[in-house]
Protein backbone atom coordinates (compact mmCIF):
# COMPACT_ATOMS: atom_id res chain seq x y z
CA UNK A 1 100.03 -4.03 138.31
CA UNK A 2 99.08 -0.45 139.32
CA UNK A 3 99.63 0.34 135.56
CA UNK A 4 96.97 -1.67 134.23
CA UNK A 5 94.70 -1.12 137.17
CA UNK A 6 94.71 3.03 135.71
CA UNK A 7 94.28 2.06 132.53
CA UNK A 8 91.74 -0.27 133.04
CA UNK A 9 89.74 2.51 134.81
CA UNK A 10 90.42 4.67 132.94
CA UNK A 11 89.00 2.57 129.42
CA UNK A 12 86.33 1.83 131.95
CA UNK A 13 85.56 5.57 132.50
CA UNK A 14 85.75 6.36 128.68
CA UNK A 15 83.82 3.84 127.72
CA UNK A 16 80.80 5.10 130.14
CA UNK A 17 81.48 8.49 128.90
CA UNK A 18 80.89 7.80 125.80
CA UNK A 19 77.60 5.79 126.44
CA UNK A 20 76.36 8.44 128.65
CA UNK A 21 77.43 11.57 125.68
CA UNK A 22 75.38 9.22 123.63
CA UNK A 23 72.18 8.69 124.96
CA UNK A 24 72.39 13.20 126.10
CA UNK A 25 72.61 13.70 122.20
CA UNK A 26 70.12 11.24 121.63
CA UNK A 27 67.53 12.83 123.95
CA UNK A 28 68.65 16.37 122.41
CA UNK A 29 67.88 15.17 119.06
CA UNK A 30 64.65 13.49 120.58
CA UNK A 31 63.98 17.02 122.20
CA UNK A 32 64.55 18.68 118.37
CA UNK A 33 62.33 16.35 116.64
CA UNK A 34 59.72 17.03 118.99
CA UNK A 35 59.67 20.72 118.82
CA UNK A 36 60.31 20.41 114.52
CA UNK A 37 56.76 18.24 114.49
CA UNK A 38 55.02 20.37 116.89
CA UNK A 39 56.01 23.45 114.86
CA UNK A 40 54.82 21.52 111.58
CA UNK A 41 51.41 20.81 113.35
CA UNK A 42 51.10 24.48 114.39
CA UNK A 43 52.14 25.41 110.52
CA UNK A 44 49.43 23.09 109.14
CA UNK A 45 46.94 24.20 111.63
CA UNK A 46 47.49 27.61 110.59
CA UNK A 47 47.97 26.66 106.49
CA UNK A 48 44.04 25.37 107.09
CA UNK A 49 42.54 28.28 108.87
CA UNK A 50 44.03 30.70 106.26
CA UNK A 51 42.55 27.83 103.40
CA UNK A 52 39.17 27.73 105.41
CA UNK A 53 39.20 31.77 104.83
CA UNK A 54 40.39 31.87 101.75
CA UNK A 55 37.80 29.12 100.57
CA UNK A 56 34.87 31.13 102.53
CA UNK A 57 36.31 34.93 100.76
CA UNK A 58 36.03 32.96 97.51
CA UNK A 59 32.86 31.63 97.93
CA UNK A 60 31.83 35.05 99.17
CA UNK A 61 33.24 36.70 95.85
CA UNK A 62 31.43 33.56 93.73
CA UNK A 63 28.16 34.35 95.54
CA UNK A 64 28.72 38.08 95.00
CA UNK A 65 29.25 37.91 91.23
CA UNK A 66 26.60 35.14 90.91
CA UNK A 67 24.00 37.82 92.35
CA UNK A 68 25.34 40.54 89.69
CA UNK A 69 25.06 38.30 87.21
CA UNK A 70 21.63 37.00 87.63
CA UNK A 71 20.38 40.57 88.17
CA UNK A 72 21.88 41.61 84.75
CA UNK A 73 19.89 38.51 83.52
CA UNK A 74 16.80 39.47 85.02
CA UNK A 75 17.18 43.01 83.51
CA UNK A 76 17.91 41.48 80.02
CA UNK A 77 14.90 39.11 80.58
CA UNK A 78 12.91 42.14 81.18
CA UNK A 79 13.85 44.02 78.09
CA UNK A 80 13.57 41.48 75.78
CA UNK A 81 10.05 40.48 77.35
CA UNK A 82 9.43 44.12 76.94
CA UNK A 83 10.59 43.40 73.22
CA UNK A 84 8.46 40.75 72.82
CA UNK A 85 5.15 42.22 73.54
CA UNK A 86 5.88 45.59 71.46
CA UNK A 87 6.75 43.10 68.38
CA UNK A 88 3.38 40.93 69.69
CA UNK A 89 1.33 44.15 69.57
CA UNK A 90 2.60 45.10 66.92
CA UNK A 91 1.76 41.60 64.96
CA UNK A 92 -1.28 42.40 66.20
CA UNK A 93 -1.83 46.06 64.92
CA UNK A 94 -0.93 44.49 61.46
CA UNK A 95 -3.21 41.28 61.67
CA UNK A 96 -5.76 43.79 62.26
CA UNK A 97 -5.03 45.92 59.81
CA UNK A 98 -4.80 43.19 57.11
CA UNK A 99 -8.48 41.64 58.33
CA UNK A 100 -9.54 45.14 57.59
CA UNK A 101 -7.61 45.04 54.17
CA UNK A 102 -9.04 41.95 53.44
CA UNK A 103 -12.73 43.45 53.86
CA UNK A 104 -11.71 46.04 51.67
CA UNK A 105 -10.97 44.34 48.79
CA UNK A 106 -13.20 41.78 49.08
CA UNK A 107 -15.63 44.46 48.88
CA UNK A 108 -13.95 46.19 46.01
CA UNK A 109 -13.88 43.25 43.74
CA UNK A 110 -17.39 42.50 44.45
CA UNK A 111 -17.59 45.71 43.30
CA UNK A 112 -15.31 45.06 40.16
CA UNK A 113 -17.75 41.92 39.44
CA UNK A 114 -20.01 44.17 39.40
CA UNK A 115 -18.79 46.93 36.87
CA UNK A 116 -17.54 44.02 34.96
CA UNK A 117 -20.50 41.91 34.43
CA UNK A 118 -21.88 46.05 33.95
CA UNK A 119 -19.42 45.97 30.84
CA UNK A 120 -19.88 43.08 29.17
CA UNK A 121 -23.99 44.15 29.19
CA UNK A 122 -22.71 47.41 27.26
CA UNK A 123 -19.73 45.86 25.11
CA UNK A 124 -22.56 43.16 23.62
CA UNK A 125 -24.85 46.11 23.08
CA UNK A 126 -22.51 48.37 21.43
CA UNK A 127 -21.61 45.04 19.27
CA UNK A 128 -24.85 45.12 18.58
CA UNK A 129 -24.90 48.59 17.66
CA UNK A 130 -21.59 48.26 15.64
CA UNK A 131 -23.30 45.28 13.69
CA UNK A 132 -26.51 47.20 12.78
CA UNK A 133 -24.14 50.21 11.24
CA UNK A 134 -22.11 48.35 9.45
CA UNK A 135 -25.10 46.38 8.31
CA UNK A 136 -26.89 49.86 7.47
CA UNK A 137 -23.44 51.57 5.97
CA UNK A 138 -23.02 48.53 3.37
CA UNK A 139 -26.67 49.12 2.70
CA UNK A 140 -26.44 52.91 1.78
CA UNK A 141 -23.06 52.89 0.02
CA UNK A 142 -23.68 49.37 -1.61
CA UNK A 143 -19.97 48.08 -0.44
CA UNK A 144 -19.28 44.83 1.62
CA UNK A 145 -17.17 44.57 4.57
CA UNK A 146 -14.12 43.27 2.56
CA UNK A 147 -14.63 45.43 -0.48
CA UNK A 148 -14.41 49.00 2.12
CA UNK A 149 -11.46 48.03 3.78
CA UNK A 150 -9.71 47.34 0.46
CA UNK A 151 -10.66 50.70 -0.59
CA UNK A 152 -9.61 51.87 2.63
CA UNK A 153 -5.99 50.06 2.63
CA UNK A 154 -5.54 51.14 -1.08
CA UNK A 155 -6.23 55.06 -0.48
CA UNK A 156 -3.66 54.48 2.26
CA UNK A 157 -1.16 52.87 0.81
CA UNK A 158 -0.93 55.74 -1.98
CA UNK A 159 -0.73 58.32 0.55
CA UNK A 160 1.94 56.34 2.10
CA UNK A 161 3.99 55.86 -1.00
CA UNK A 162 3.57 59.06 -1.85
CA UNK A 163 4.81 60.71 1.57
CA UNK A 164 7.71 58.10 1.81
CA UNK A 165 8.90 59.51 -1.55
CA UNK A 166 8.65 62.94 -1.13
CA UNK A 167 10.56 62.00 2.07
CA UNK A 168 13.33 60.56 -0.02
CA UNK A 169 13.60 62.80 -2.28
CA UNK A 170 13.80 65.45 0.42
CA UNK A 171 16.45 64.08 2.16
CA UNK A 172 18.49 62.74 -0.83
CA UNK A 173 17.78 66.56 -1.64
CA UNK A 174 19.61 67.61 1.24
CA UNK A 175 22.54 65.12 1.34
CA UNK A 176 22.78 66.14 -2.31
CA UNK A 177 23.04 69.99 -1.45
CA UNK A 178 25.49 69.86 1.14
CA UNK A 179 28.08 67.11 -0.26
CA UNK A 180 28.11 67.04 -3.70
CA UNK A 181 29.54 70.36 -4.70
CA UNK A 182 32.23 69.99 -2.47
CA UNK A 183 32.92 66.18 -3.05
CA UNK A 184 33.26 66.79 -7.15
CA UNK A 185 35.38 69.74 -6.50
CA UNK A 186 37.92 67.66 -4.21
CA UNK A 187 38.20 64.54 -6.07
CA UNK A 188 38.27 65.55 -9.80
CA UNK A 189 40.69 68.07 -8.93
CA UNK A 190 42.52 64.96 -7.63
CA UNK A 191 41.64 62.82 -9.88
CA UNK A 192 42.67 65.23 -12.49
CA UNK A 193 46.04 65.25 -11.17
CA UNK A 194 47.15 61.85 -10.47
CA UNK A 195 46.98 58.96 -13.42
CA UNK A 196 48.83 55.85 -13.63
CA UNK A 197 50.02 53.40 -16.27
CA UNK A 198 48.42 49.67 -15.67
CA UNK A 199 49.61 46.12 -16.52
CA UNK A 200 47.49 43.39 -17.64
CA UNK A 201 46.75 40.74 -15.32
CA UNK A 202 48.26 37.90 -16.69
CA UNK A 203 49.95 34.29 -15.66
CA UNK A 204 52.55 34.02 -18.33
CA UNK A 205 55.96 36.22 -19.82
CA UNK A 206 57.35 35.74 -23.32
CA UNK A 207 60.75 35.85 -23.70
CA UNK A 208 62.03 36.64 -27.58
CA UNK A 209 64.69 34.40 -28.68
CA UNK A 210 67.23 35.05 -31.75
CA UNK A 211 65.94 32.55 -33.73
CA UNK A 212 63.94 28.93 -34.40
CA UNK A 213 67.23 26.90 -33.70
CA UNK A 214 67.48 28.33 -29.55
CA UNK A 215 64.24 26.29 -28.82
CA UNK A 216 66.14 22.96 -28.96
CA UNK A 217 68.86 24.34 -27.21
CA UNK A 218 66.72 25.37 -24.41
CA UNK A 219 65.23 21.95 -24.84
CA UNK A 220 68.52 20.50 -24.21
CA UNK A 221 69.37 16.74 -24.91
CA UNK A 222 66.62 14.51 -23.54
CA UNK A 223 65.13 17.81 -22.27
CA UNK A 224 67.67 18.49 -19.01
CA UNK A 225 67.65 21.79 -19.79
CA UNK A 226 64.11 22.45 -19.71
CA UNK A 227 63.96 20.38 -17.09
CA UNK A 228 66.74 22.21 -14.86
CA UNK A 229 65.33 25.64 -15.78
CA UNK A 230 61.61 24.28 -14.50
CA UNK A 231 63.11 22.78 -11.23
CA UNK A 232 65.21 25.52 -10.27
CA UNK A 233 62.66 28.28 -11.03
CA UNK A 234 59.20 26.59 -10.58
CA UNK A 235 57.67 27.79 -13.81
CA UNK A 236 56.35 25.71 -16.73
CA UNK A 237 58.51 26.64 -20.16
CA UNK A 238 55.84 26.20 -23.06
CA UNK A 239 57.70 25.70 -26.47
CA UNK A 240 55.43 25.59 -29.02
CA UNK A 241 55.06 26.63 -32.81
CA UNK A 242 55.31 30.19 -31.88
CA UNK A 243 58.24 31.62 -34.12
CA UNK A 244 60.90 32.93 -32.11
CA UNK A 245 59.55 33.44 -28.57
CA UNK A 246 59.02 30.74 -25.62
CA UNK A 247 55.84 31.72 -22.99
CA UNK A 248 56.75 31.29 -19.12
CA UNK A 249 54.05 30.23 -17.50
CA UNK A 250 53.06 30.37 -13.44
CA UNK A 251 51.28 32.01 -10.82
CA UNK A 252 53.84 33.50 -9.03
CA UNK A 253 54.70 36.41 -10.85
CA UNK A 254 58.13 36.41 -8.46
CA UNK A 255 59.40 33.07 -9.87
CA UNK A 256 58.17 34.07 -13.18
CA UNK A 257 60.27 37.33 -13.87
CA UNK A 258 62.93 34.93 -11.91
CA UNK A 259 62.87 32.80 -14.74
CA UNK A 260 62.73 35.39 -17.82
CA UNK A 261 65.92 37.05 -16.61
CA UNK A 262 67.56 34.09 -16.19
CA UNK A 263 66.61 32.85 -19.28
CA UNK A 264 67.61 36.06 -21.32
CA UNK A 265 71.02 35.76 -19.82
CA UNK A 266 71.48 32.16 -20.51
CA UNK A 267 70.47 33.16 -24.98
CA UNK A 268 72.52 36.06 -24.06
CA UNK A 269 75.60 33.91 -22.98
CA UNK A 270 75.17 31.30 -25.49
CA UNK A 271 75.99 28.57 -23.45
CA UNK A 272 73.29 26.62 -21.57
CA UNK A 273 73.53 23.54 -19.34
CA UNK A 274 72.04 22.65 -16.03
CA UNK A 275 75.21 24.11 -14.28
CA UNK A 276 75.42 27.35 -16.43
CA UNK A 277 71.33 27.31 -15.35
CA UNK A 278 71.65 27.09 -12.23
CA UNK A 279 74.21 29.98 -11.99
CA UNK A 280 71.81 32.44 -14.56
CA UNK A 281 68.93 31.49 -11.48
CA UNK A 282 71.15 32.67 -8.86
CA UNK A 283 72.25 35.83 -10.65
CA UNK A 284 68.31 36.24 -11.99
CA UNK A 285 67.26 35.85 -8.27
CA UNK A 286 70.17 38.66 -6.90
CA UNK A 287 68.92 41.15 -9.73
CA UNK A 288 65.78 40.71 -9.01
CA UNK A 289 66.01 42.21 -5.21
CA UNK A 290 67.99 44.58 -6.41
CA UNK A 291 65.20 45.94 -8.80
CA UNK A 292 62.75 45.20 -6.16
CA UNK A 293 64.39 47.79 -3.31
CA UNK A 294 65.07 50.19 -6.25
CA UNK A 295 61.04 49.71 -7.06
CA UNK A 296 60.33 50.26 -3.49
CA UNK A 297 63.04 53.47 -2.98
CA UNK A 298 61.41 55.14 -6.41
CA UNK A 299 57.70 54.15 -5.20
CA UNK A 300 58.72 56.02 -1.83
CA UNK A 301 60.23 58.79 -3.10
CA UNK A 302 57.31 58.95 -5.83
CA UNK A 303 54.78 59.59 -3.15
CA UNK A 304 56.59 61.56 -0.98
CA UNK A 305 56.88 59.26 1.92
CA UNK A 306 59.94 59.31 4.19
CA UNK A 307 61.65 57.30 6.98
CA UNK A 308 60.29 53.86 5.73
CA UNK A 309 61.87 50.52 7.05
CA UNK A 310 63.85 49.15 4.60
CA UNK A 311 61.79 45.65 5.23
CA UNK A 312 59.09 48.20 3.71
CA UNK A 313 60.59 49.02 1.26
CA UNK A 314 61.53 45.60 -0.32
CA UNK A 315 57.70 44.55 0.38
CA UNK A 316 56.54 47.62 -1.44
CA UNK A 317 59.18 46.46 -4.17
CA UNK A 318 57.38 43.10 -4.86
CA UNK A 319 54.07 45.17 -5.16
CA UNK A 320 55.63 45.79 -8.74
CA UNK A 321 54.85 41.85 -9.51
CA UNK A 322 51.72 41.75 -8.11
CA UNK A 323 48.45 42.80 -10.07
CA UNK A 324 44.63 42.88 -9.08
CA UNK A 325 41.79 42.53 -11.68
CA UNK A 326 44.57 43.89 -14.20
CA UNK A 327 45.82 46.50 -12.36
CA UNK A 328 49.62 46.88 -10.87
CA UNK A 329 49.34 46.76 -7.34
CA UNK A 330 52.37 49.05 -6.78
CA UNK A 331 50.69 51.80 -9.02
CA UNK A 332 47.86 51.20 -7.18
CA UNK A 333 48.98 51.97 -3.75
CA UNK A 334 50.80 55.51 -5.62
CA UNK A 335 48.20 56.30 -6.85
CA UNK A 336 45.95 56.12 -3.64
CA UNK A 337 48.86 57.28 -1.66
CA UNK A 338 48.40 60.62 -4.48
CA UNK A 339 44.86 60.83 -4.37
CA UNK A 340 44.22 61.23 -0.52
CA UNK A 341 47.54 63.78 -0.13
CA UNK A 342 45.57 65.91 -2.63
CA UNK A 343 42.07 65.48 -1.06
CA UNK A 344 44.20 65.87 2.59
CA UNK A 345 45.46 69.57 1.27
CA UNK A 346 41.95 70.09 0.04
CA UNK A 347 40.32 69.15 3.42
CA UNK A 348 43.20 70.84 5.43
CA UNK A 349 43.85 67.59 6.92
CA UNK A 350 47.61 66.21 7.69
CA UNK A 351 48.45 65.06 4.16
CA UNK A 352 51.48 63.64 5.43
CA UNK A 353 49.72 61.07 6.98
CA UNK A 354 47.17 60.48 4.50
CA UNK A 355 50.09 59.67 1.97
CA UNK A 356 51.99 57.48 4.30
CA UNK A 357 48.64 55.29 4.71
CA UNK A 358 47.62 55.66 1.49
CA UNK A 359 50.80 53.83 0.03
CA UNK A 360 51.20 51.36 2.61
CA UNK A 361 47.81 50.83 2.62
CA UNK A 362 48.06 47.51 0.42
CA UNK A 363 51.36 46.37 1.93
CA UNK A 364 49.84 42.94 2.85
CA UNK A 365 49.64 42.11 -0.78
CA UNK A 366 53.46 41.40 -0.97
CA UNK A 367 52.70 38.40 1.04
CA UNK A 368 49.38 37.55 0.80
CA UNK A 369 50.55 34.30 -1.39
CA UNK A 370 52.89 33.27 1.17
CA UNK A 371 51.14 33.63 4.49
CA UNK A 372 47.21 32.89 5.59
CA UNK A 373 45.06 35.70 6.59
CA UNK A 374 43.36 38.54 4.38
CA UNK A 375 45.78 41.28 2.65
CA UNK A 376 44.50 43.96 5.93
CA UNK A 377 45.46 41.52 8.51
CA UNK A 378 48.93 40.39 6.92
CA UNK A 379 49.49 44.09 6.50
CA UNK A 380 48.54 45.31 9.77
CA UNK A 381 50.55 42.94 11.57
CA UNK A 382 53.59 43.75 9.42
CA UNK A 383 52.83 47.74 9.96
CA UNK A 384 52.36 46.64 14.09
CA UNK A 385 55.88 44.68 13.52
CA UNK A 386 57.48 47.73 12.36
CA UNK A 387 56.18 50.05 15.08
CA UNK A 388 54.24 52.14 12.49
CA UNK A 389 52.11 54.96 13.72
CA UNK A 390 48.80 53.65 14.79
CA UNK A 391 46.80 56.02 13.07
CA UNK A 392 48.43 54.84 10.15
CA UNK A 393 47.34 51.41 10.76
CA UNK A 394 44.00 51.83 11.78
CA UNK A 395 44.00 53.27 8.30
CA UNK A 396 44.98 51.20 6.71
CA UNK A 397 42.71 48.51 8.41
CA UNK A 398 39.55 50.83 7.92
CA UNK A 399 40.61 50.79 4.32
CA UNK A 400 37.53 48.16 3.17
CA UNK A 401 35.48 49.12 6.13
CA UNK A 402 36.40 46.15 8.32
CA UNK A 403 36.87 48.06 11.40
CA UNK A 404 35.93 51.89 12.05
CA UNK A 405 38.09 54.69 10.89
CA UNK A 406 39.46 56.27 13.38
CA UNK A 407 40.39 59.61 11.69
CA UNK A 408 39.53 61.77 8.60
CA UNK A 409 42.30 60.20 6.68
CA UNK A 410 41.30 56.91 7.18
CA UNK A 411 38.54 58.15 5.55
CA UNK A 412 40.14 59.81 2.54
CA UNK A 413 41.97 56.28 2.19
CA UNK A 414 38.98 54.46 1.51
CA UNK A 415 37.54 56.99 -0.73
CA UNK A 416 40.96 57.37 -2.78
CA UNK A 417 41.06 53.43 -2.84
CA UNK A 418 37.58 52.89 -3.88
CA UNK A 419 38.56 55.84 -6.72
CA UNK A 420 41.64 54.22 -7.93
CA UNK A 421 39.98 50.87 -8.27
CA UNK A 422 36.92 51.97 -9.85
CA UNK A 423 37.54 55.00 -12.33
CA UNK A 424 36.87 53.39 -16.10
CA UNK A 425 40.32 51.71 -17.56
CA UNK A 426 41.54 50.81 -13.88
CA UNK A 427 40.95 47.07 -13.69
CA UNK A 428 40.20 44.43 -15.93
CA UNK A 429 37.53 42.02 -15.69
CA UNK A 430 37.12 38.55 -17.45
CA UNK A 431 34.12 38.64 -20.26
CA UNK A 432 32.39 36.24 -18.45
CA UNK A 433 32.51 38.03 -15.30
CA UNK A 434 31.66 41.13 -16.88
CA UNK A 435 28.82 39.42 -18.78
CA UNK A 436 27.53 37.84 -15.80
CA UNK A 437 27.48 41.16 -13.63
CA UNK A 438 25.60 43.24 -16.39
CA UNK A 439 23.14 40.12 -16.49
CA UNK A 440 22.85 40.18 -12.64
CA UNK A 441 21.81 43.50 -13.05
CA UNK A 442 19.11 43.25 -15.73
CA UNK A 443 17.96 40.15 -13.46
CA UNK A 444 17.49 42.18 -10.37
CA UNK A 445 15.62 45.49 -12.35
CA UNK A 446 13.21 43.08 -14.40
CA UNK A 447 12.49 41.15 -10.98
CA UNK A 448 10.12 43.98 -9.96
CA UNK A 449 6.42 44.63 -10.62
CA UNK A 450 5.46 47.39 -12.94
CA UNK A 451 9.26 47.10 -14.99
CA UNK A 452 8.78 46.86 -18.52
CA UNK A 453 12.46 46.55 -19.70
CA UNK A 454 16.17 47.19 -18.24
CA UNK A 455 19.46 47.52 -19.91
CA UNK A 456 22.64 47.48 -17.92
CA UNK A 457 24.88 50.64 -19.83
CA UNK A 458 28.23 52.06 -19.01
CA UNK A 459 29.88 48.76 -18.52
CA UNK A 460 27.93 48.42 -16.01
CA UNK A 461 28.12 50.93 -14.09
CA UNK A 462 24.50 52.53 -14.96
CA UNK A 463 20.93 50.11 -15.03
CA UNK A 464 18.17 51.86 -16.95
CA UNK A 465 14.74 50.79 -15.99
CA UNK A 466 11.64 51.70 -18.24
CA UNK A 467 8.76 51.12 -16.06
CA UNK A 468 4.76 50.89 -17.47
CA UNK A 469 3.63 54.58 -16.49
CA UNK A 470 -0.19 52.61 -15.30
CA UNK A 471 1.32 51.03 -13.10
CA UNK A 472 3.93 53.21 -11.54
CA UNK A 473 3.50 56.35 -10.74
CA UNK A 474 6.18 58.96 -10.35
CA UNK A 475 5.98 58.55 -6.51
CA UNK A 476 6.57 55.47 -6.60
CA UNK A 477 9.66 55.53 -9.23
CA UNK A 478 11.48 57.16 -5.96
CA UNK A 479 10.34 54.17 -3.71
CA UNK A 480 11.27 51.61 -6.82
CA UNK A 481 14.97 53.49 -7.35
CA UNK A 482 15.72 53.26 -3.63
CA UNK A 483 14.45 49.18 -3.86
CA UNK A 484 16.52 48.45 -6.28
CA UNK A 485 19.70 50.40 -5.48
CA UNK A 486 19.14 48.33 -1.52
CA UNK A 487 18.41 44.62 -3.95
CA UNK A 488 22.18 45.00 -6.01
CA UNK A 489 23.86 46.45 -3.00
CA UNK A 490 22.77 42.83 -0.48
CA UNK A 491 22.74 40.94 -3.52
CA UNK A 492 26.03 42.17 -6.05
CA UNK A 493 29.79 42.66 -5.64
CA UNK A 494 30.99 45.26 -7.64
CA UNK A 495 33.94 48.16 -7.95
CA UNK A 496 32.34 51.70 -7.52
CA UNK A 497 29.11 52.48 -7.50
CA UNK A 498 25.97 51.49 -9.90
CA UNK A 499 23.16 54.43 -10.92
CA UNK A 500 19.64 52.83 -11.03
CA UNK A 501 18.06 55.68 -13.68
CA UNK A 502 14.04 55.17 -14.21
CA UNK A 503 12.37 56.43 -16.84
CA UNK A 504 8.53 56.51 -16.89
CA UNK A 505 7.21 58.22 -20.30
CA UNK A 506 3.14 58.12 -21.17
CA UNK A 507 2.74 59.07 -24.70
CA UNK A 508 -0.76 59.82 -26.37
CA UNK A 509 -1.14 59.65 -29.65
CA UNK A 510 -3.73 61.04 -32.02
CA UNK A 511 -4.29 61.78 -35.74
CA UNK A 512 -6.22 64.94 -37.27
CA UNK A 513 -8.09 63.53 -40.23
């Protein structure tokens, strides 16, 4: 009983103490919470009187720079006020000046009016004047107006003639004096050392046969074998009553000697059939680029001209086929290559150039059937292909003046072009051609006042022009020569060069009786 009396206490006692611990931690924590919100208050008080003097130092600062501000801005106001009235004054200073301007010339062209008005007064009167002179001048020397100043324009136009001619003759004269010696010397002493066989220009071969009976065997049975040698070769076969010889005839002077060595082969051989034809082609067509690089090797080694592409060389080969106005290209371009070396060593220019040019100066030719473009362009291109020198190939594109020679030797090139193309026996012309250039040239002499008669001489190379001798007088034969040289150079194509020669002869005539 005792037992649970203690124990019972004693819960009893725990139990307060634990109810009386409680509500001393509760007032504790009370107590902390107290002091933790009164020291927040005094933290917040403090937080705004430090934000109340930060906000009134700011302000402060903001009033402070406001004031600097606005008296920079008053001090620009100023100056540019100050700018504004010098600029006003000045606008003013000028206004003033231009009233005063204004007066001026107002003033002066009143003035001017006045001279003016002054001028007309005296022009009217010295048309007056002028009027009564002539009037009194036409009087005394019994002339009208129109009839003086023909006289006058006449007088004039002899003095003119005659001081244009003596002009002309002066400075042909000159030109004459300083070049001509020197010119003959050079190129007849080249001339006189370099000559060339030519080849007629012509479109067909001839090939002799054995006999009569060979022209059916060409023919073959229902003409295949005519028919195979045309196909394979591209040339027409003409068979005709001409005793023992056929005519090949084409164009392309390439195909053509294709088809005469082929054909020689196949009388040689006997036997001839399309298959035996087409083999003789074949064979024709290997020995003919054989003989073309051994044309191009001698034609190199003929001028003198080293270190040549072999590409160049087979296109200066084919230059053996290929003719213009009747004269053999490949001889040609020797011959030029010839003529300017010798005029080079004359000169004591580099005559190794001037023979390198000079041959290759037609090169373009080997193609000029194959590809579009002028002979110079095809030839420059294949020059520029070959990395030739560029002097070489301005040359040889100077060579018929289309561009500007760039060096001496381009220059000898055209002359030793124009010399191998022109000398007498060179080239060929058709009669009708010819005929029509010697007629051009009569045409173009007769065609001016004063010409009695004209006759185109030398094969043309020479128009002699009798003039009347009342009419012209020997000034004006210079002015006439010079008129008609300038009339067949605009109006004529021609090799070389023409001499106009006028002849003016007055004969009296009187008998003693």
């Amino acid at each position: 009983m005792n037992s649970l009396i203690i124990i019972a206490t004693f819960l009893i006692s725990l139990a307060i103490g634990i109810v009386v611990g409680m509500i001393t931690r509760k007032k504790v924590a009370e107590s902390k919470i107290e002091s933790a919100e009164n020291e927040a208050k005094r933290i917040v008080d403090l937080a705004k009187v430090e934000a109340e003097n930060m906000k009134k130092e700011e302000i402060f600062k903001a009033k402070e720079e406001i004031m600097s501000n606005r008296k920079e801005l008053d001090q620009e106001i100023k100056e540019r006020r100050s700018e504004i009235q010098k600029q006003e004054s000045r606008m003013i200073q000028k206004e003033e000046n231009l009233d005063k301007r204004s007066e001026s010339l107002e003033k002066k062209e009143q003035d001017l009016d006045k001279e003016y008005e002054s001028l007309e007064n005296q022009k009217n009167e010295v048309n007056e004047l002028y009027e009564k002179q002539v009037e009194e001048l036409q009087r005394i020397a019994s002339l009208s107006k129109e009839d003086a100043r023909k006289l006058l324009l006449t007088e004039m136009e002899k003095e003119i003639t005659a001081e244009k001619a003596k002009l002309i003759r002066e400075l042909n004269q000159k030109a004459k004096d300083e070049a001509d010696k020197n010119a003959k010397e050079v190129i007849t002493y080249a001339v006189q050392k370099c000559a060339a066989d030519h080849t007629s220009e012509t479109t067909v071969s001839i090939v002799n046969l054995p006999n009569d009976d060979m022209k059916g065997r060409i023919i073959g049975r229902e003409g295949r074998n005519i028919k195979a040698l045309e196909t394979l070769t591209g040339i027409d076969l003409i068979i005709d009553d001409t005793p023992e010889a056929v005519i090949l005839s084409g164009f392309d002077p390439l195909r053509r000697e294709v088809a005469r060595i082929a054909l020689e082969k196949l009388i040689e051989d006997g036997r001839i059939h399309p298959a035996k034809i087409e083999e003789m082609v074949e064979k024709a067509k290997e020995e003919l680029n054989t003989i073309i690089k051994e044309e191009g090797e001698r034609a190199a080694l003929e001028a003198g001209v080293n270190n040549l592409h072999p590409d160049l060389i087979k296109l200066l080969g084919k230059l053996k086929y290929r003719t213009s106005y009747g004269q053999n290209v490949l001889s040609h371009s020797i011959e030029v290559s010839n003529l300017a070396r010798i005029m080079a060593e004359e000169l004591g220019l580099d005559a190794k150039r001037a023979r390198r040019a000079g041959l290759l100066h037609d090169i373009g030719k080997a193609l000029d059937h194959d590809m579009e473009g002028t002979h110079i362009q095809i030839g420059v291109d294949i020059l520029k292909k070959y990395k030739e020198n560029p002097l070489v190939i301005n040359a040889v594109e100077a060579h018929h003046g289309d561009v500007e020679p760039e060096t001496m030797e381009a220059v000898l090139i055209q002359a030793a072009d124009a010399i191998s193309a022109s000398r007498p026996g060179a080239r060929r012309e058709t009669l009708e051609a010819y005929i029509k250039r010697l007629e051009g040239l009569e045409s173009i002499a007769d065609s001016f006042e004063g010409v009695e008669k004209s006759f185109a001489i030398q094969a043309g190379r020479e128009v002699r022009i009798i003039v009347k001798p009342d009419k012209i007088s020997d000034d004006q034969m210079t002015v006439l020569a010079r008129d008609v040289s300038k009339r067949i150079e605009d109006e004529m194509d021609y090799p070389g060069q023409i001499k106009v020669n006028i002849i003016r002869e007055k004969r009296v005539v009187d008998y003693a009786k």
